[in-house]
Protein backbone atom coordinates (compact mmCIF):
# COMPACT_ATOMS: atom_id res chain seq x y z
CA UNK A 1 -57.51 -50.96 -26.53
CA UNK A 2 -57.40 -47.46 -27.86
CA UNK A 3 -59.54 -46.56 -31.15
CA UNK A 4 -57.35 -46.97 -34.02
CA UNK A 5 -57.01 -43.04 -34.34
CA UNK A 6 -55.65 -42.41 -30.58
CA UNK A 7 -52.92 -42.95 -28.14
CA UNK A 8 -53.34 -43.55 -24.55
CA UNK A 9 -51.35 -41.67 -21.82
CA UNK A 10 -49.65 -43.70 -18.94
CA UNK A 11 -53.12 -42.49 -17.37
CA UNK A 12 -55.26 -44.75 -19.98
CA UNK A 13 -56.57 -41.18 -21.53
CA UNK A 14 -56.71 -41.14 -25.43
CA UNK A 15 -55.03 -38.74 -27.23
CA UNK A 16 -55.97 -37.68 -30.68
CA UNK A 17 -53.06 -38.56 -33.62
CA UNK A 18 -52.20 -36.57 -36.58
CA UNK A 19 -53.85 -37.58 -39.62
CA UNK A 20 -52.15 -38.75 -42.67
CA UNK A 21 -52.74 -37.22 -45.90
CA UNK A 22 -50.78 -38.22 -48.98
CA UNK A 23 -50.21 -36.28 -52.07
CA UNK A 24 -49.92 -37.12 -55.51
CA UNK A 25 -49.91 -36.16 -59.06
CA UNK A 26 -49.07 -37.92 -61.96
CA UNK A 27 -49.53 -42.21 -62.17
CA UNK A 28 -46.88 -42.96 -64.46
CA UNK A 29 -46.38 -39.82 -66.46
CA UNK A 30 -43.20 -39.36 -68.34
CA UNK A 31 -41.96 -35.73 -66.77
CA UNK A 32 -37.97 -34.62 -66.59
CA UNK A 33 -35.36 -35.33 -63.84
CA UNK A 34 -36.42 -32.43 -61.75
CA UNK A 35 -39.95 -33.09 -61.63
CA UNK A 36 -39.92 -36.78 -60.97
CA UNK A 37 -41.40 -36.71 -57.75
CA UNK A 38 -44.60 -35.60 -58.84
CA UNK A 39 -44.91 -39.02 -60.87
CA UNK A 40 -45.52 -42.29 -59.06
CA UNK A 41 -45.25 -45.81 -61.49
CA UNK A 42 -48.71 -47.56 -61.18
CA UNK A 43 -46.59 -50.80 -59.51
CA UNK A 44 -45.11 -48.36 -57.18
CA UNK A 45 -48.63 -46.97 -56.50
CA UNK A 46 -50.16 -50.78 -55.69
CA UNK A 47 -47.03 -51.12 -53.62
CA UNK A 48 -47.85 -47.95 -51.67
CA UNK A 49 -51.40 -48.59 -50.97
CA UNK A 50 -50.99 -52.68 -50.60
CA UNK A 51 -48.77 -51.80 -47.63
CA UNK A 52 -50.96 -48.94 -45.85
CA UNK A 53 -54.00 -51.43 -46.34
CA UNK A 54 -52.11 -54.30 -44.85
CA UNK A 55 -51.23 -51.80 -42.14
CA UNK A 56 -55.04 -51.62 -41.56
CA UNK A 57 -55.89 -48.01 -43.02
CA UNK A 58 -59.00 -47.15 -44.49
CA UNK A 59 -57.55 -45.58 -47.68
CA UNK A 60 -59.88 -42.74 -48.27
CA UNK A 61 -60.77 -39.10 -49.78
CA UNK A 62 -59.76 -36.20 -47.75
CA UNK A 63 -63.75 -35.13 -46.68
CA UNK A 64 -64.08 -38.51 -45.65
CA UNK A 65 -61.39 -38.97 -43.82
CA UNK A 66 -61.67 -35.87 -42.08
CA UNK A 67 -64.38 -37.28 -40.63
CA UNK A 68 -63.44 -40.62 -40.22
CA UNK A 69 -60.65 -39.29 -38.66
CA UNK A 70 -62.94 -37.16 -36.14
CA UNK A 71 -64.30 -40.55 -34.85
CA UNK A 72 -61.37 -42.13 -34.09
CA UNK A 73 -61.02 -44.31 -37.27
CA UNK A 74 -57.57 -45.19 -38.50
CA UNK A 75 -57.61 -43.65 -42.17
CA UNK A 76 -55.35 -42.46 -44.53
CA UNK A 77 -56.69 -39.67 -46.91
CA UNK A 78 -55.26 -40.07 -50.64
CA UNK A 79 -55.52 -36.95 -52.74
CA UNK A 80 -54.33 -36.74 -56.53
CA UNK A 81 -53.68 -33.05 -58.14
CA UNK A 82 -54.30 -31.59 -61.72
CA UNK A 83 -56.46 -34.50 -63.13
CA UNK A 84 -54.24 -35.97 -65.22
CA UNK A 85 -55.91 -38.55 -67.62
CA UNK A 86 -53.29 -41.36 -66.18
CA UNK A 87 -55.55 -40.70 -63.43
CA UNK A 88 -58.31 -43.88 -65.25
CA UNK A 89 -55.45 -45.07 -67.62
CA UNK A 90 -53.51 -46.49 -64.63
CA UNK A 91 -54.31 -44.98 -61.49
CA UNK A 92 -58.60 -45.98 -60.89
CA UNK A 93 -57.92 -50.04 -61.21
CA UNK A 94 -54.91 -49.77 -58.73
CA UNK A 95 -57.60 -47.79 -56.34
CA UNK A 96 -60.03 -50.41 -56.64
CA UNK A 97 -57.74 -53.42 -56.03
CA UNK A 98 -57.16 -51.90 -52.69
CA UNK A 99 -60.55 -51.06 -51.57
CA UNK A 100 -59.40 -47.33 -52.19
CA UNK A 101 -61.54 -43.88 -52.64
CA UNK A 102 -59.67 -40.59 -52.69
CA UNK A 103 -60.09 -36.87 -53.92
CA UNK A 104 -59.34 -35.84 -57.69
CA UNK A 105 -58.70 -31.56 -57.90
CA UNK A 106 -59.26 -30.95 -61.18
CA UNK A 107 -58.65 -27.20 -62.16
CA UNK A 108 -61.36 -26.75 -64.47
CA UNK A 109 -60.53 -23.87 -67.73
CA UNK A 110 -58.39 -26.97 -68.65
CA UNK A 111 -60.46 -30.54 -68.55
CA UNK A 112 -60.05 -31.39 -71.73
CA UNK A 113 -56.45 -29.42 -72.54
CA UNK A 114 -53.14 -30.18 -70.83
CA UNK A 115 -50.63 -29.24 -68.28
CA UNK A 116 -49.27 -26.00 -69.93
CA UNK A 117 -48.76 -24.51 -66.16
CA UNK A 118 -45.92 -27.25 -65.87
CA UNK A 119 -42.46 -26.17 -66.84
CA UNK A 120 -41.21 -29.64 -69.68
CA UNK A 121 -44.74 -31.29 -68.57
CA UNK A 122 -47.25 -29.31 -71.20
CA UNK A 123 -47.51 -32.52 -72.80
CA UNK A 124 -49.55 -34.24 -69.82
CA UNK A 125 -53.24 -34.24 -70.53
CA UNK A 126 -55.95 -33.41 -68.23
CA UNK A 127 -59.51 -35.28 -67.97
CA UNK A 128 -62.35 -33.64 -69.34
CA UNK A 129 -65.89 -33.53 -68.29
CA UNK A 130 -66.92 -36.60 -69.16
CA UNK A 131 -64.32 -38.94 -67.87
CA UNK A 132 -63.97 -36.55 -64.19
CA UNK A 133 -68.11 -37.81 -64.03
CA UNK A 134 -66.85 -41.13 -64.78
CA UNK A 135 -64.57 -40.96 -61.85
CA UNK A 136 -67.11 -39.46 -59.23
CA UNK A 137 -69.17 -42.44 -60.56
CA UNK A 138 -66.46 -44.80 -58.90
CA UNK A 139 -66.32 -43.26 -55.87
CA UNK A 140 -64.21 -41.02 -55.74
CA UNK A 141 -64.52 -37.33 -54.87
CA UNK A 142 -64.09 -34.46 -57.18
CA UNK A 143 -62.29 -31.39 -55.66
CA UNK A 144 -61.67 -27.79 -57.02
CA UNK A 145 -58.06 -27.22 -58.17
CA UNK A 146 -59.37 -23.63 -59.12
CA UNK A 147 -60.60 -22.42 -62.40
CA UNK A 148 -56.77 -21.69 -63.57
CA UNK A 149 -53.75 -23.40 -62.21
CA UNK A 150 -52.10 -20.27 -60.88
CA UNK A 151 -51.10 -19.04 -57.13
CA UNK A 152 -54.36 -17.85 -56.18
CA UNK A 153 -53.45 -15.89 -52.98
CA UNK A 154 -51.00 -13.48 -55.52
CA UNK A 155 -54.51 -12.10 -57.36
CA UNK A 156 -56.86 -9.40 -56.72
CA UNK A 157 -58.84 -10.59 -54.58
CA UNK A 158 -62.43 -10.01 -56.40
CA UNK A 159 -61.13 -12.17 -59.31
CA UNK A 160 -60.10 -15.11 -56.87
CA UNK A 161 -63.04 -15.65 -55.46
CA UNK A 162 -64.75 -15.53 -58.50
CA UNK A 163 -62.85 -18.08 -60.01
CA UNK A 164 -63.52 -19.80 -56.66
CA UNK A 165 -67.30 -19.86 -57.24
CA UNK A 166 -66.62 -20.67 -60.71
CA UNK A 167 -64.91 -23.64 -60.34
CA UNK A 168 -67.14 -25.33 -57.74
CA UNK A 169 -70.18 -24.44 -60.24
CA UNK A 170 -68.47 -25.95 -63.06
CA UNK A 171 -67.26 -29.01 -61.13
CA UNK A 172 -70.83 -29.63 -59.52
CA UNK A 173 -72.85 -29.39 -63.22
CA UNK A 174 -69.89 -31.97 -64.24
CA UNK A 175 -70.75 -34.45 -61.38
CA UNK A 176 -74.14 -33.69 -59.82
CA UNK A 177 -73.05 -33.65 -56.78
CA UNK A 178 -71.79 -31.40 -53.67
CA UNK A 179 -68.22 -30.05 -54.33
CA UNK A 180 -66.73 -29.96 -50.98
CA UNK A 181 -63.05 -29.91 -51.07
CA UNK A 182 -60.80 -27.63 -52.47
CA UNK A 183 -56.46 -27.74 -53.05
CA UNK A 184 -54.63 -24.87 -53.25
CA UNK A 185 -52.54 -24.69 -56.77
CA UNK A 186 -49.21 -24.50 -55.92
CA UNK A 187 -49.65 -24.58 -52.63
CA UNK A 188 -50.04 -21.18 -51.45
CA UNK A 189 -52.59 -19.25 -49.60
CA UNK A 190 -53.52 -16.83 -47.17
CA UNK A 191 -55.25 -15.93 -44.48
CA UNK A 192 -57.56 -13.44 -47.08
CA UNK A 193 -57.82 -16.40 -49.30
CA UNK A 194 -58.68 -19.49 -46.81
CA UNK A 195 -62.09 -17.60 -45.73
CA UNK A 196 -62.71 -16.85 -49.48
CA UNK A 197 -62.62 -20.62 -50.01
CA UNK A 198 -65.01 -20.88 -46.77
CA UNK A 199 -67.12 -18.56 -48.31
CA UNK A 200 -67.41 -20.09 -51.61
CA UNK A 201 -69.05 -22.92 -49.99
CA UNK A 202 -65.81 -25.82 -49.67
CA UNK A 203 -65.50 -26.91 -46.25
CA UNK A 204 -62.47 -27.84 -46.12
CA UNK A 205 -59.05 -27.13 -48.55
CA UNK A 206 -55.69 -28.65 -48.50
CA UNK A 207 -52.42 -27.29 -48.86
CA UNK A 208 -49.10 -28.77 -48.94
CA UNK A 209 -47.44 -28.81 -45.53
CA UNK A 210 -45.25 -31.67 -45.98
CA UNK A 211 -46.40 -33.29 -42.97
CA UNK A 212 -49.12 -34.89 -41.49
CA UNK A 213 -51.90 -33.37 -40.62
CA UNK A 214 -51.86 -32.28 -36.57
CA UNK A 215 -54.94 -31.91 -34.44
CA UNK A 216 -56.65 -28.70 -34.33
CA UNK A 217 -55.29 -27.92 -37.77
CA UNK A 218 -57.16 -25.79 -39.61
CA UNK A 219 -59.83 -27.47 -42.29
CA UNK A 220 -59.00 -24.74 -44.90
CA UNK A 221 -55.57 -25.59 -44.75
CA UNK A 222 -54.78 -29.25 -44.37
CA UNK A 223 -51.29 -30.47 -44.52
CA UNK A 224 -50.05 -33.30 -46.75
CA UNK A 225 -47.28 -35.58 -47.59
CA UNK A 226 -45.71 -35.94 -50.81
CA UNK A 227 -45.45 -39.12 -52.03
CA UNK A 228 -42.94 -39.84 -54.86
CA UNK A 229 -41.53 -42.93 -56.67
CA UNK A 230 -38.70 -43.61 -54.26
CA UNK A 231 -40.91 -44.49 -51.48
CA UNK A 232 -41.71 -48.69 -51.37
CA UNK A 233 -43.92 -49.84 -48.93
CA UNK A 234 -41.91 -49.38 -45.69
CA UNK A 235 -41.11 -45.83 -46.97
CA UNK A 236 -44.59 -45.02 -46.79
CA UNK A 237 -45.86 -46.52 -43.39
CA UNK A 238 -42.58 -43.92 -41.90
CA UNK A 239 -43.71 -40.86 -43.28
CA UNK A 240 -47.53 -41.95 -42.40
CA UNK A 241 -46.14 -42.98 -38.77
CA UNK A 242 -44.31 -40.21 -38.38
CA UNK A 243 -44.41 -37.31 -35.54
CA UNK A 244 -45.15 -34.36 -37.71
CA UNK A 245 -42.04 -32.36 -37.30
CA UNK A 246 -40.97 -30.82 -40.66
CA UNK A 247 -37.20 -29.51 -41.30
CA UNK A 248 -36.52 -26.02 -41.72
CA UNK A 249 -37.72 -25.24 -44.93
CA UNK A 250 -41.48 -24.59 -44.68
CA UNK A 251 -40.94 -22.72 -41.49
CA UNK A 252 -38.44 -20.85 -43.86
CA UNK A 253 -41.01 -20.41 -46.42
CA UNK A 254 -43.77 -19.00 -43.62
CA UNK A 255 -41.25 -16.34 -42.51
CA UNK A 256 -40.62 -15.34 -45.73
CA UNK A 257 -44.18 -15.38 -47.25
CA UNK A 258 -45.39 -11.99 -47.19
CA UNK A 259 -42.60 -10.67 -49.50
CA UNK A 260 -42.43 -14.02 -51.24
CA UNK A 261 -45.87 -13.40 -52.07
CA UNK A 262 -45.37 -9.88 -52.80
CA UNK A 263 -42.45 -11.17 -55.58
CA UNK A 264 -44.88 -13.78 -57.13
CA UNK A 265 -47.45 -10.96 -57.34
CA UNK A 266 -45.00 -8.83 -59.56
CA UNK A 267 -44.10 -11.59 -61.42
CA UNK A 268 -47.40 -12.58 -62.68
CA UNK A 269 -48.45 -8.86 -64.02
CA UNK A 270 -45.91 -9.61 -66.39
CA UNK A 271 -47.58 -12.99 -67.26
CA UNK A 272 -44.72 -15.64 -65.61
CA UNK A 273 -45.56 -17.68 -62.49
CA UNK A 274 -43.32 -18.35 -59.65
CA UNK A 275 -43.62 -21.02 -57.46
């Protein structure tokens, strides 16, 4: 039988499978029509995980299951953005019913304030220092969503690594422990900026992708899967089973990111961000 993370050729060889890494924000957070993807009910969330653990994934953070992953284990990584206090309201027993670790990016000028990057979603709250320690005390890893939830790859490039060292410094005196793992606000980065977060000490970052993640991707840019509240159980074990072919758009978006980029960059000298 081949290890849980391969495939065997008609020749009997194993062959390496993408790994899975789901995305998610907000556990139950009221947020507008348009943004209701990035909020998953807490029964929808039990639903979700019930179904990948029946499965027989290792539900996981995303440093640990890149390694798990390495070895052959069958693991899904679960990764939560922003730090939104629903996070231990509804989220951590849900987690634990399941057997479940994952990775928490907390962007760190706001623990303690809310989500005032969010367009009609200001009113979310984020963690603060106290209950993110409280979390790494469960288990559960505590990533770097950057020291201010803006595009990083659109600053000078002095300042973003700063804020890179910043926020890993912050996050570490929060949790006394290694901060490994760092996501990308909004999504976006650069070549520039992936070996600025290498440099800052993270050893591995994810993006977005919106598929899973394929062998020989690179660690500084690790492609997930949004999860929303629309996908059941059987929704989920699809997009985790599936091939890793995306539609057009994010080849689209790769074409176009140099003068995307070069828009966003205009747009925040006059203080609005583009995503």
């Amino acid at each position: 039988m081949s290890p849980a993370g391969t495939a065997r050729t008609p020749d009997a060889r194993p062959l390496p499978l993408p790994l899975p890494v789901l995305m998610y924000h907000s556990v139950g957070g009221a947020l507008p029509e348009r943004l209701r993807d990035l909020s998953v009910p807490a029964h929808r969330l039990d639903e979700q995980l019930g179904a990948l653990a029946d499965a027989g994934y290792a539900l996981v953070g995303l440093t640990e299951a890149l390694v798990r992953h390495a070895r052959g284990d069958r693991v899904v990584g679960l990764t939560f953005d922003d730090g939104y206090t629903d996070f231990v309201d509804a989220a951590l027993e849900v987690l634990a019913r399941h057997d479940a670790r994952s990775t928490l990016y907390v962007p760190t000028r706001h623990l303690g304030g809310h989500a005032t990057w969010l367009p009609d979603g200001g009113h979310l709250a984020i963690l603060d220092g106290e209950a993110v320690r409280e979390v790494a005390d469960r288990g559960h890893e505590i990533g770097s969503h950057g020291a201010v939830h803006v595009p990083l790859d659109v600053l000078p490039g002095a300042l973003a690594a700063a804020q890179l060292r910043e926020s890993r410094r912050v996050l570490e005196d929060v949790v006394a422990r290694r901060v490994e793992s760092f996501c990308y606000p909004h999504g976006y980065h650069s070549r520039r900026l992936r070996e600025q977060v290498r440099r800052a000490g993270y050893t591995n970052a994810c993006a977005i992708g919106h598929r899973t993640s394929p062998v020989g991707e690179d660690s500084w840019a690790v492609s997930r899967l949004l999860v929303g509240p629309d996908h059941d159980g059987p929704a989920v074990l699809r997009l985790v089973h599936g091939d890793g072919r995306r539609g057009p758009v994010p080849a689209l978006k790769r074409l176009a990111g140099p003068a995307w980029r070069a828009t966003r960059r205009t747009a925040l000298a006059t203080g609005r961000t583009w995503t």
